[in-house]
Every structure is written in C-alpha cells, then in structure tokens.
Protein backbone atom coordinates (compact mmCIF):
# COMPACT_ATOMS: atom_id res chain seq x y z
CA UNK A 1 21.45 2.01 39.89
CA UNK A 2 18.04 2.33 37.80
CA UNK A 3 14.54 0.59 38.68
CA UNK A 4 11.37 1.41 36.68
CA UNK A 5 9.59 4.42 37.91
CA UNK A 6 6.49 3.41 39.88
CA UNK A 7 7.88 0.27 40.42
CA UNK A 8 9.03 -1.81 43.77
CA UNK A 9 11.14 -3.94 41.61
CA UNK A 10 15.08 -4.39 42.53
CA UNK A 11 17.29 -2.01 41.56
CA UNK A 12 20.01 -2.57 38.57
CA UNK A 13 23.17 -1.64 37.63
CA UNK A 14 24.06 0.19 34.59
CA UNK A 15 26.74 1.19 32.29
CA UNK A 16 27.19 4.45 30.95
CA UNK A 17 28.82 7.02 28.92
CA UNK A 18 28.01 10.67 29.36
CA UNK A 19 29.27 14.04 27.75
CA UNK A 20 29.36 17.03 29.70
CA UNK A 21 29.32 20.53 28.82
CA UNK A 22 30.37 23.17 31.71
CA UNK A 23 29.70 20.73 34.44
CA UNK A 24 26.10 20.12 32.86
CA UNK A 25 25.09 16.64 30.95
CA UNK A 26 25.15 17.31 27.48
CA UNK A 27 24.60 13.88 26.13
CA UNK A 28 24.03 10.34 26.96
CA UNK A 29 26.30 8.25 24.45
CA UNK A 30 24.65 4.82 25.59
CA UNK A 31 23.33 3.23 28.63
CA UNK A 32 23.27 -0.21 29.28
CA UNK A 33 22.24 -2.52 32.12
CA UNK A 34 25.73 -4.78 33.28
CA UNK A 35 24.31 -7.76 32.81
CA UNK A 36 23.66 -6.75 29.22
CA UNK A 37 20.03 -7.03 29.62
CA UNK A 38 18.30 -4.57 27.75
CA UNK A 39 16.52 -1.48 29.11
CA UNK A 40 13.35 -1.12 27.92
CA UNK A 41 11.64 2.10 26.44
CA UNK A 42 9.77 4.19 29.65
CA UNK A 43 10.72 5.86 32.87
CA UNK A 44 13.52 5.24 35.40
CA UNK A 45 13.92 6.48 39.16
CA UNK A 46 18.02 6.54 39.01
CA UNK A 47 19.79 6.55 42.21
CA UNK A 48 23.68 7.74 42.02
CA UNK A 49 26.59 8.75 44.61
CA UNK A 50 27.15 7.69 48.27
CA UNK A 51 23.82 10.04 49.28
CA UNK A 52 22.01 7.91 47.00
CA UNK A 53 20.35 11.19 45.00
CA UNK A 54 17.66 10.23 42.98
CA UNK A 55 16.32 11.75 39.56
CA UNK A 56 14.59 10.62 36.55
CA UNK A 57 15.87 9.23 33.40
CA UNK A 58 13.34 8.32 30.42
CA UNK A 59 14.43 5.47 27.76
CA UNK A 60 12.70 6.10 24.54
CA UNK A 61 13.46 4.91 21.07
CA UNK A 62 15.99 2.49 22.08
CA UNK A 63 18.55 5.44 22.99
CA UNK A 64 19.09 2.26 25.87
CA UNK A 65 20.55 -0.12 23.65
C-alpha cells in the first residue's frame, strides 16, 4: 500500500516487480498503482507485510509508469 508522504490521503494498492540481490533490493522493474492510475513523480510512505512496516519510496522521472 503507498499514500503520498505528508499526506492524510487513503492508502493505494500497487503492483510491483522487484530484483533482489543477496536478500537486498537491487532494482525496481516497474511500479504501478492496480487500478492503473498513474503514480505521480514525489515521495511515498509505503506500508508492506502483516506488521504493516513502513519506509519510503520516491517516484521520479516516471520510473512509476
């Protein structure tokens, strides 16, 4: 799930491929929202597995489309 950093707006689901390299993320090979909306340039808060951990993701030169 990603929502704009700084935000209070509603959380979206995304679509992803990542490569890995020794258990670390290489690479993103696209992200895209699931509605096929697209994700525009700036930061996200991203919030991932059943504790809900949170970290930052930044969309920049349409690496989201």
């Amino acid at each position: 799930m990603f929502r704009e950093r700084g935000s209070d707006a509603d959380w979206f689901g995304v679509e992803f491929l990542v490569y890995y390299e020794r258990s670390q993320i290489r690479n993103f090979g696209y992200v895209r929202r699931k509605d096929c909306g697209d994700i525009p340039d700036g930061e996200y808060d991203v919030r991932e597995g059943e504790d809900e951990r949170r970290r930052k993701w930044k969309n920049g030169m349409g690496s989201g489309k």
